[in-house]
Protein backbone atom coordinates (compact mmCIF):
# COMPACT_ATOMS: atom_id res chain seq x y z
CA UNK A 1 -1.19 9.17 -15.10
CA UNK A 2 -4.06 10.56 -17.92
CA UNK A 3 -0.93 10.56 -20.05
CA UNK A 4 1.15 7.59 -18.77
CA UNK A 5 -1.44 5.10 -18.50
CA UNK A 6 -2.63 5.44 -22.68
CA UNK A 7 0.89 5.50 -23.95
CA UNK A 8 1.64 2.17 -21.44
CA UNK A 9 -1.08 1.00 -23.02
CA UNK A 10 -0.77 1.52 -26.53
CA UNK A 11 2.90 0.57 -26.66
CA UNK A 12 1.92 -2.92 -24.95
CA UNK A 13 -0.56 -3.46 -27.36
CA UNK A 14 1.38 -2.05 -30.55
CA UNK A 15 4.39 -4.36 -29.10
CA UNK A 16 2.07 -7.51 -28.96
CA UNK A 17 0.97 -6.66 -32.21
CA UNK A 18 2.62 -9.92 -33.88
CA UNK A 19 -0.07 -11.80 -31.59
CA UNK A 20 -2.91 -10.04 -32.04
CA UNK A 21 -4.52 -6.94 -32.99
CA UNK A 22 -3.79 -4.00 -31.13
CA UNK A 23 -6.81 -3.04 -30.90
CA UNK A 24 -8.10 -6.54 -29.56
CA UNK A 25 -5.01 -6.32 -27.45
CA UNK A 26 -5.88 -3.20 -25.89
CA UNK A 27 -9.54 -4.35 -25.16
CA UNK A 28 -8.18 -7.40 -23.32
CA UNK A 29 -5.95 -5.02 -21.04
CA UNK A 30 -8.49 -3.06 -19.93
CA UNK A 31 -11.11 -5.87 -19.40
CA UNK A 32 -8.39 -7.51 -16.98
CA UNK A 33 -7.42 -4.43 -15.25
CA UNK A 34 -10.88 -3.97 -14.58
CA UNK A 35 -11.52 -7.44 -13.28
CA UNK A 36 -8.28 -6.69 -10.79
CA UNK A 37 -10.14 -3.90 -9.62
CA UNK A 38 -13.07 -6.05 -8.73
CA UNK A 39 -11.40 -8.56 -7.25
CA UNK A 40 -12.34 -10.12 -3.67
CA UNK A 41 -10.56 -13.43 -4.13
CA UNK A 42 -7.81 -14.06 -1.28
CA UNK A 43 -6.69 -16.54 -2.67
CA UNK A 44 -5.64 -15.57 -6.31
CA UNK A 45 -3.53 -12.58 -6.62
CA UNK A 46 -4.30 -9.80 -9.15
CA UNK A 47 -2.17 -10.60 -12.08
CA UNK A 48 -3.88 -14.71 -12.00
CA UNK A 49 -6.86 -12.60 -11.99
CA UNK A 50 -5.60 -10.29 -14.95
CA UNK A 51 -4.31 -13.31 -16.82
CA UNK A 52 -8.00 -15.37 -16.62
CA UNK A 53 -9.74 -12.98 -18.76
CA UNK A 54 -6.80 -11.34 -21.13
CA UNK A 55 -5.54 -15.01 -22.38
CA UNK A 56 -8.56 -16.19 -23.36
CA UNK A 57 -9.80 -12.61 -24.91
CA UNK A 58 -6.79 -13.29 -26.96
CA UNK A 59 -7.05 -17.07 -27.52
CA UNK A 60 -3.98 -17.42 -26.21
CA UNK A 61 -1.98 -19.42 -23.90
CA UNK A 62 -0.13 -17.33 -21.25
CA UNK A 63 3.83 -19.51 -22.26
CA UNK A 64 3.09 -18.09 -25.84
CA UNK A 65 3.42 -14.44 -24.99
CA UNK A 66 5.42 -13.92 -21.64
CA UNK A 67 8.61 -13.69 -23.59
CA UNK A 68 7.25 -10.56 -25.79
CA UNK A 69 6.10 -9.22 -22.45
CA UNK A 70 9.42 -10.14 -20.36
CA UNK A 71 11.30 -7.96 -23.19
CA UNK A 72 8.34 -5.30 -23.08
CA UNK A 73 9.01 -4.41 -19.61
CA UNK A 74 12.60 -4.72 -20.21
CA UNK A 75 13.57 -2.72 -23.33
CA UNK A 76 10.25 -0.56 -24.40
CA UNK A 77 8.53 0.10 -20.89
CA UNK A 78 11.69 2.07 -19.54
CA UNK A 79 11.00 4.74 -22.44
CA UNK A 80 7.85 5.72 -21.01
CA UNK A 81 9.86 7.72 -18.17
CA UNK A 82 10.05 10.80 -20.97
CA UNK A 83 6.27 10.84 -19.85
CA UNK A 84 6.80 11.14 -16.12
CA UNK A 85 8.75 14.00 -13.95
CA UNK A 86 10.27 14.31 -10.40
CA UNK A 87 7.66 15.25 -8.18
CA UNK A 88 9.44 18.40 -6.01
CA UNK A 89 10.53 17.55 -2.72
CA UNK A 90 9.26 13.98 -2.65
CA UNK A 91 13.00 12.38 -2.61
CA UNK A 92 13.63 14.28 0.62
CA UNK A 93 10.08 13.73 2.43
CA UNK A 94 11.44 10.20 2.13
CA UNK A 95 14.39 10.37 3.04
CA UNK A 96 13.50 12.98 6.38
CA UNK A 97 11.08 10.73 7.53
CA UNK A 98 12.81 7.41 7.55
CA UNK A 99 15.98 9.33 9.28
CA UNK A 100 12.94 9.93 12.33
CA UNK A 101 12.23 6.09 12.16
CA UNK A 102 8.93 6.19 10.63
CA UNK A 103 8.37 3.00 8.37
CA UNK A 104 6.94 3.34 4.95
CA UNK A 105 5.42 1.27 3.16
CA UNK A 106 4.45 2.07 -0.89
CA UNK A 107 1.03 2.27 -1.42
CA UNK A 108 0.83 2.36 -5.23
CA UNK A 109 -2.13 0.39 -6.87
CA UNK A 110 -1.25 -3.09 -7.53
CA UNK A 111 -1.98 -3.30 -10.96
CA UNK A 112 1.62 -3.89 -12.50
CA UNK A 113 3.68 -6.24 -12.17
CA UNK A 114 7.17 -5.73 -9.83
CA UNK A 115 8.70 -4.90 -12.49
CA UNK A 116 7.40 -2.28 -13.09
CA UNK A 117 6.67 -0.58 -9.88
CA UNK A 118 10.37 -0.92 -9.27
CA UNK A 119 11.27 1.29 -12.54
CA UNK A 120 8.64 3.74 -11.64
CA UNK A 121 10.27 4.29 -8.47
CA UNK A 122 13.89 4.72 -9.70
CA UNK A 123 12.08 7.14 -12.36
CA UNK A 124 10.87 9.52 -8.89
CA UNK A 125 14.32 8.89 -7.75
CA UNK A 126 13.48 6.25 -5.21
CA UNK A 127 15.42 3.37 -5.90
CA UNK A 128 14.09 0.26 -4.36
CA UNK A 129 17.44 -0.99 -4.42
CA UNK A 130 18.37 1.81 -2.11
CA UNK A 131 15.71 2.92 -0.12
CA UNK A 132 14.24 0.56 2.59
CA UNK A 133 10.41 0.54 1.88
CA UNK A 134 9.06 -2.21 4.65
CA UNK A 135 6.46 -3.29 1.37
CA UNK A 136 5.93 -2.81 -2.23
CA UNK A 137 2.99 -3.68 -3.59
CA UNK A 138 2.54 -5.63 -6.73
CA UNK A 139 0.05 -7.57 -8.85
CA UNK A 140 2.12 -10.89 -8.85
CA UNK A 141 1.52 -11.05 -4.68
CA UNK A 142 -1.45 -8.73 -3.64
CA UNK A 143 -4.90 -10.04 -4.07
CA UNK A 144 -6.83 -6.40 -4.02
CA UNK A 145 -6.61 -3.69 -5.58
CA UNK A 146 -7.52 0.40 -4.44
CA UNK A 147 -9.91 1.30 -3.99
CA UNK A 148 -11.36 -1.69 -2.06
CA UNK A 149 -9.73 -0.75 1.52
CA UNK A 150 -9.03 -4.51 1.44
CA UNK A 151 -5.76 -3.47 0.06
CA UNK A 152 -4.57 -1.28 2.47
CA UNK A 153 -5.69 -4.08 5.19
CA UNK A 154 -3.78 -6.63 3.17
CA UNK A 155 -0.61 -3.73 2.92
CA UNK A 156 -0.47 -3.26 6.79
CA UNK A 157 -0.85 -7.10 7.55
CA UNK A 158 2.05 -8.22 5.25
CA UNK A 159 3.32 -5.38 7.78
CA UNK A 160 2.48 -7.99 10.83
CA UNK A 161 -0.76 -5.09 11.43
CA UNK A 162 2.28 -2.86 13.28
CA UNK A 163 1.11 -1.21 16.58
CA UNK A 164 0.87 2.73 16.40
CA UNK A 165 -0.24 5.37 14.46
CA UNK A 166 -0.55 5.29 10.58
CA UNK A 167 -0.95 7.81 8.08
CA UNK A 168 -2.31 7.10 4.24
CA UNK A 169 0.03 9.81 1.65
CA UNK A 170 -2.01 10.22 -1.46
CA UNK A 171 -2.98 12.29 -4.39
CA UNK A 172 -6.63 10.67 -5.29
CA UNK A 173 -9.60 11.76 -3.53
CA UNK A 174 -10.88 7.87 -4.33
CA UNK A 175 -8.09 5.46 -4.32
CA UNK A 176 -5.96 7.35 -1.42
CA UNK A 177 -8.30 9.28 0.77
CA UNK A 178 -11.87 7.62 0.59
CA UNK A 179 -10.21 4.02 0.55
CA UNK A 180 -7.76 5.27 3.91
CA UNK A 181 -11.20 6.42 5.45
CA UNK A 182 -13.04 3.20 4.91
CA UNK A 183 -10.10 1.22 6.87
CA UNK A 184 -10.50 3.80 9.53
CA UNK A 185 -6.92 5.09 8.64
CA UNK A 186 -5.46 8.75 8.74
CA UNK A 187 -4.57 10.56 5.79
CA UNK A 188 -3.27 13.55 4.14
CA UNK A 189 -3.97 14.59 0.66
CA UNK A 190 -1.28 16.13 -1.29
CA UNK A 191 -2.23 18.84 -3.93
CA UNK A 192 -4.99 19.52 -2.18
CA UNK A 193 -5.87 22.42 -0.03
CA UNK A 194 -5.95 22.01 3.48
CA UNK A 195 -9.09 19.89 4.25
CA UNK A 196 -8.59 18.84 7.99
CA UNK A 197 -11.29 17.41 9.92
CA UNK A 198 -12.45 18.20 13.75
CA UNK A 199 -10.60 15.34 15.17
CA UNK A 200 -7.37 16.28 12.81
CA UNK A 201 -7.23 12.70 10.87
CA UNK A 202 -7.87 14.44 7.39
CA UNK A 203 -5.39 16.78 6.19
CA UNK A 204 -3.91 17.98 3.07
CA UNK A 205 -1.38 20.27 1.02
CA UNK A 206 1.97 20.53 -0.30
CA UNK A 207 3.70 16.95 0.65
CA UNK A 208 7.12 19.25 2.26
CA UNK A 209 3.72 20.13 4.79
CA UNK A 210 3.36 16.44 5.50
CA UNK A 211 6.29 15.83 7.99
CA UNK A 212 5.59 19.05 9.92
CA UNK A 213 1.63 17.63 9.96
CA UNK A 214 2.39 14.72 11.59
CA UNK A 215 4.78 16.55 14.51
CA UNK A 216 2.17 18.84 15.48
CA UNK A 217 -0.16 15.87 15.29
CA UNK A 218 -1.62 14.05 18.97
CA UNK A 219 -0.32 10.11 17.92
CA UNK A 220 -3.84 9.03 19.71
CA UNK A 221 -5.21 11.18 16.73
CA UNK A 222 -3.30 9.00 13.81
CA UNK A 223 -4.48 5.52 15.66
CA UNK A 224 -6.39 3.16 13.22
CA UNK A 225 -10.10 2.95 14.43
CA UNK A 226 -11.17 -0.52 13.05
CA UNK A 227 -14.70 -0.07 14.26
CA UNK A 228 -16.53 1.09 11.19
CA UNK A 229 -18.35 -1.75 9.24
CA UNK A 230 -16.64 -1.27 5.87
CA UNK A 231 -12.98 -1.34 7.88
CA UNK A 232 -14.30 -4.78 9.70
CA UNK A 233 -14.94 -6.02 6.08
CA UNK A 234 -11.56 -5.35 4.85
CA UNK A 235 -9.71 -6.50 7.69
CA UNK A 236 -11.54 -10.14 7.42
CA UNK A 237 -10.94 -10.60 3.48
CA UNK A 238 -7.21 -9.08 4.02
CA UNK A 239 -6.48 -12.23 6.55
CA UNK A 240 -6.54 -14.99 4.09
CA UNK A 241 -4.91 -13.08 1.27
CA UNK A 242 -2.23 -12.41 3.73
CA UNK A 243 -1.92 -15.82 5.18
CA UNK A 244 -1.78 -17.33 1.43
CA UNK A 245 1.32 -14.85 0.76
CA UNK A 246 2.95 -15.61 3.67
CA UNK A 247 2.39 -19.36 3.01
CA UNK A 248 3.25 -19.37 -0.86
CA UNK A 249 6.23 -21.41 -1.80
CA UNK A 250 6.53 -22.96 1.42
CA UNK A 251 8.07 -26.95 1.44
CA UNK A 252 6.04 -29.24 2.80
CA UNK A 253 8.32 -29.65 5.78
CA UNK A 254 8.12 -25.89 6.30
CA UNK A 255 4.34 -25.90 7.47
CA UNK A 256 4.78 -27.46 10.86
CA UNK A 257 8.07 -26.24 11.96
CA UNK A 258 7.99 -24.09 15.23
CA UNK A 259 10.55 -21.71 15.06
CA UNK A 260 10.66 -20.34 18.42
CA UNK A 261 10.00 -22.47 21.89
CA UNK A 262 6.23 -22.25 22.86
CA UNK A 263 5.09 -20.61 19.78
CA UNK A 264 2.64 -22.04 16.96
CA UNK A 265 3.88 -23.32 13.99
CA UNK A 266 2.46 -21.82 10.75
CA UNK A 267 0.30 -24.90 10.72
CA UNK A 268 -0.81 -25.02 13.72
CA UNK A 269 -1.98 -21.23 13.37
CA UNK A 270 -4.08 -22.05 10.25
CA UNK A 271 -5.66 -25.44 12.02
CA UNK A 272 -6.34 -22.72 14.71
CA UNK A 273 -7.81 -20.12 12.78
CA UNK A 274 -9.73 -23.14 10.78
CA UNK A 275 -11.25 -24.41 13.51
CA UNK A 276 -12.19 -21.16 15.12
CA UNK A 277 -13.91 -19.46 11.68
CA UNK A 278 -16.56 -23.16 11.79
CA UNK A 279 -17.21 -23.16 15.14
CA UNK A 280 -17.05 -19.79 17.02
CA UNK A 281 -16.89 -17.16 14.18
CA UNK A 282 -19.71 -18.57 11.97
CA UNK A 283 -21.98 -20.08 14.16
CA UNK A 284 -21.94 -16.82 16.68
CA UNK A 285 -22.77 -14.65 13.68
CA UNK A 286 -25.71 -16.66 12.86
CA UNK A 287 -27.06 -17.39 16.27
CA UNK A 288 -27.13 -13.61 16.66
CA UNK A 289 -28.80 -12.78 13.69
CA UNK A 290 -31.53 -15.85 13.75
CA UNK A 291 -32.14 -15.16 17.44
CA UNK A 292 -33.24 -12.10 19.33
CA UNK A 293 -30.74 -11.41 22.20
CA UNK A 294 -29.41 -15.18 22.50
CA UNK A 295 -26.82 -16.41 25.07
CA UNK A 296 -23.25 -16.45 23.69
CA UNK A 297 -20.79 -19.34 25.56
CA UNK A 298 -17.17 -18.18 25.70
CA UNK A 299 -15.10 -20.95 24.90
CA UNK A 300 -11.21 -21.63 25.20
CA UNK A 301 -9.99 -22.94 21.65
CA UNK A 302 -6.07 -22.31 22.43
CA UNK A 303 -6.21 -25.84 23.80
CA UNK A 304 -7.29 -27.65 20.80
CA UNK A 305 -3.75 -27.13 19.57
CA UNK A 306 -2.72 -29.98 22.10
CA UNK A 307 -6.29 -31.84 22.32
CA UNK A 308 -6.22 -31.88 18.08
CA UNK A 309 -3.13 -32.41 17.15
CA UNK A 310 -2.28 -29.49 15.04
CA UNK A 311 1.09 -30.27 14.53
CA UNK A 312 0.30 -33.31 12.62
CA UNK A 313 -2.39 -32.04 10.81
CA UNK A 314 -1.79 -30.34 6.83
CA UNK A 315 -1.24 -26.54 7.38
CA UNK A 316 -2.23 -26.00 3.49
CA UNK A 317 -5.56 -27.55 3.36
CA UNK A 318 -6.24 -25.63 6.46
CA UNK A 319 -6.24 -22.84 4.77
CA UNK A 320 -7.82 -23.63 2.00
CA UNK A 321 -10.98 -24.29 4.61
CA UNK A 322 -10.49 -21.15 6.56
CA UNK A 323 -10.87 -19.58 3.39
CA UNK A 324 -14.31 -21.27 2.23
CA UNK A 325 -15.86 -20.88 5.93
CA UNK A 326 -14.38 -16.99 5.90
CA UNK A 327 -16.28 -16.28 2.55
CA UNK A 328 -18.83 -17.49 4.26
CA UNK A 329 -18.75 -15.08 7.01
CA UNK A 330 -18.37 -12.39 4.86
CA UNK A 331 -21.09 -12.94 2.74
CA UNK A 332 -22.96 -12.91 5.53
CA UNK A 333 -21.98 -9.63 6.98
CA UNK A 334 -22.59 -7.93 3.49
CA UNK A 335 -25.99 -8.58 3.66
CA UNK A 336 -26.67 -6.91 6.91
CA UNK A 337 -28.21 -3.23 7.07
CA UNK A 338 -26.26 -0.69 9.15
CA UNK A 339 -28.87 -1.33 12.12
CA UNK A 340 -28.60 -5.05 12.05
CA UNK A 341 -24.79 -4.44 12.88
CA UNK A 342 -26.25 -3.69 16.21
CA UNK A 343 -27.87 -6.71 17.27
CA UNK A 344 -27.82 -7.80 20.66
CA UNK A 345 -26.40 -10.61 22.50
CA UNK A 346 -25.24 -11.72 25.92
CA UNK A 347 -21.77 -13.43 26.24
CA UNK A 348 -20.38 -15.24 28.86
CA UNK A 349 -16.96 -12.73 29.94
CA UNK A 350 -18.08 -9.71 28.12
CA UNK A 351 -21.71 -9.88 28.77
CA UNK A 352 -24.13 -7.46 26.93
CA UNK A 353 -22.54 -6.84 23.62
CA UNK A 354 -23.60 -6.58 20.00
CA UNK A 355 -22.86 -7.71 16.57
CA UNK A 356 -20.53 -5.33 15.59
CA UNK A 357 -18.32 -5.64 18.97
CA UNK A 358 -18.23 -9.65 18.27
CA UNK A 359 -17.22 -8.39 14.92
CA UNK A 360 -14.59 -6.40 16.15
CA UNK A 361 -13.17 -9.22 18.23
CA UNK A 362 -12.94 -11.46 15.58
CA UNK A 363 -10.83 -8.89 13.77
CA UNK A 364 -8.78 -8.44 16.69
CA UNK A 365 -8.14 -12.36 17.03
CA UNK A 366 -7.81 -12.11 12.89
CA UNK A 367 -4.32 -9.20 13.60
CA UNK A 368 -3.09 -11.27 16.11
CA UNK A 369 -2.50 -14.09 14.52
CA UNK A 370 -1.66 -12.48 11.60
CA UNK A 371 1.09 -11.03 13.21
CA UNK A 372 2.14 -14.15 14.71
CA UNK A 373 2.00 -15.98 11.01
CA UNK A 374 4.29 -13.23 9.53
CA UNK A 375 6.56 -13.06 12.68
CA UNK A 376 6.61 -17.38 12.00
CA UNK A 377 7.15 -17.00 8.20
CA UNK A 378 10.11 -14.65 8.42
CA UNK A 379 12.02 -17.09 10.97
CA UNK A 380 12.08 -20.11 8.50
CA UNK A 381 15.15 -20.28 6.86
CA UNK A 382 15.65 -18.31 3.99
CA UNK A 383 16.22 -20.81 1.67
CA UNK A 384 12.86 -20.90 1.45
């Protein structure tokens, strides 16, 4: 990548040279690219992000140049492989560990478009096309970038947050293993010497070492563990990210159509999830942290389905509320020092509990409906 990335750079710019200066050009790349890297918005995905601050930069509307950047990736882009080599062993890592049913998912940063990513895997001899990848990541869908572990919570819940153990494979101390750690993920390093941990979730060396890792590897030890603040954090900004990807595109008739007998429509999961970030999420978090040890009333909201109406209600603008209230929540939660995470409370069914175990639960509800939403989305028809 220190000699990829400045040649894909300079032969973007050079080829939008008839536009604008290279050098301009090459100033607006980076200043987008950066902003993708910034990114917390859930609701616009990384190359809207890119495009709001390279247009402008360049004065120009996005229709004037995406047919000299259609033909870049097209006819220039693919010449950039000279720069980029096989890495040994990788094709068959692949291939040995989908043959023992494991499901992989790329994990690549975000930051080109499909396009792109797709050439870059034919160019390590992993054809898209051929090889069954469960997600590939790209800036036209994902909404965060590494190494915010918002991605990987985004990755695994366009995943339907599968049950089970999973491992993060990376090369970058940052963007692979720090951004794994903050999720409370597994991973193993490759290049690097051997650097596991007591409990055995850190590992690293040559990637033909991977498979054999994992074998000799408890599964108990490889389980997510969701209960660190930052990993709480990413799992509530992934959820309306992944909710607006699984929603994008969808006809208006689309939104309340149950696809299976006594489930939730996609609708009637957002009105849910709506209703529960205003008046259970939110106001819990700030009873707890205006009050010392206050009284926490379960509630049952899985009725309000019925008692509301759901099913006649507009699944988009749902969202577009869970969304606001969400931010809401998070901003919150940023502010807090690690002790205030630990804030008492008493709750009706669980009784003495904290902040950061209401937090949890929240995340829990947050990957179950998820995975109901994705399960929903993937029944519609497909001419969708």
């Amino acid at each position: 990548m220190d000699r990829f990335l400045p040649a894909y750079v300079g032969a973007l710019s050079q080829h939008l040279a008839d536009f604008a200066d290279p050098a301009l050009v090459q100033h607006a790349l980076l200043a987008g690219t950066r902003q993708m890297v910034k990114s917390q918005q859930p609701d616009c995905t990384l190359l809207d992000v890119f495009g709001a601050v390279f247009y402008p930069m360049l004065g120009l509307p996005p229709e004037a140049l995406r047919p000299a950047i259609d033909d870049f990736y097209a006819n220039v882009f693919p010449t950039l492989k000279a720069l980029t080599g096989l890495l040994p062993g990788a094709v068959e890592v692949v291939k040995e560990a989908l043959h023992k049913g494991y499901q992989i998912a790329i994990a690549t940063n975000p930051l080109f478009p499909m396009t792109a990513i797709e050439q870059r895997l034919e160019w390590a001899g992993l054809p898209p096309q051929e090889i069954p990848f469960a997600v590939i990541p790209s800036g036209e869908s994902f909404h965060f970038a590494k190494p915010n572990p918002a991605f990987l919570a985004e990755l695994l819940a366009r995943l339907g947050w599968p049950d089970g153990p999973v491992v993060m494979v990376g090369n970058d101390p940052l963007n692979d293993m720090r951004c794994a750690a903050e999720l409370g993920l597994a991973a193993y390093q490759v290049g690097a010497d051997s650097t596991a941990s007591l409990d055995g979730r850190m590992s690293g060396g040559a990637l033909p070492d991977l498979l054999p890792w994992l074998e000799r590897t408890t599964q108990s030890t490889l389980e997510p563990q969701w209960n660190q603040p930052s990993a709480i954090l990413a799992i509530l900004r992934s959820t309306p990210a992944a909710l607006n990807h699984f929603t994008t595109g969808l006809p208006a008739d689309a939104w309340n159509a149950r696809t299976r007998a006594g489930e939730w429509s996609l609708g009637e999961i957002l009105c849910h999830l709506r209703d529960v970030e205003a008046e259970v999420n939110l106001p819990r978090l700030r009873k707890v942290l205006q009050e010392d040890n206050p009284f926490i009333a379960g509630q049952d909201t899985d009725r309000w389905a019925q008692e509301r109406g759901y099913i006649h209600q507009d699944g988009a603008r749902a969202l577009q509320r869970f969304s606001a209230t969400r931010q809401r929540l998070i901003k919150s939660l940023e502010k807090l020092e690690p002790q205030e995470w630990q804030r008492s409370a008493r709750h009706t069914i669980f009784g003495p509990t904290r902040l950061h175990e209401l937090m949890e639960i929240v995340v829990g509800h947050d990957r179950l409906h998820v995975r109901q939403a994705q399960e929903t989305a993937g029944s519609l028809p497909s001419s969708r």
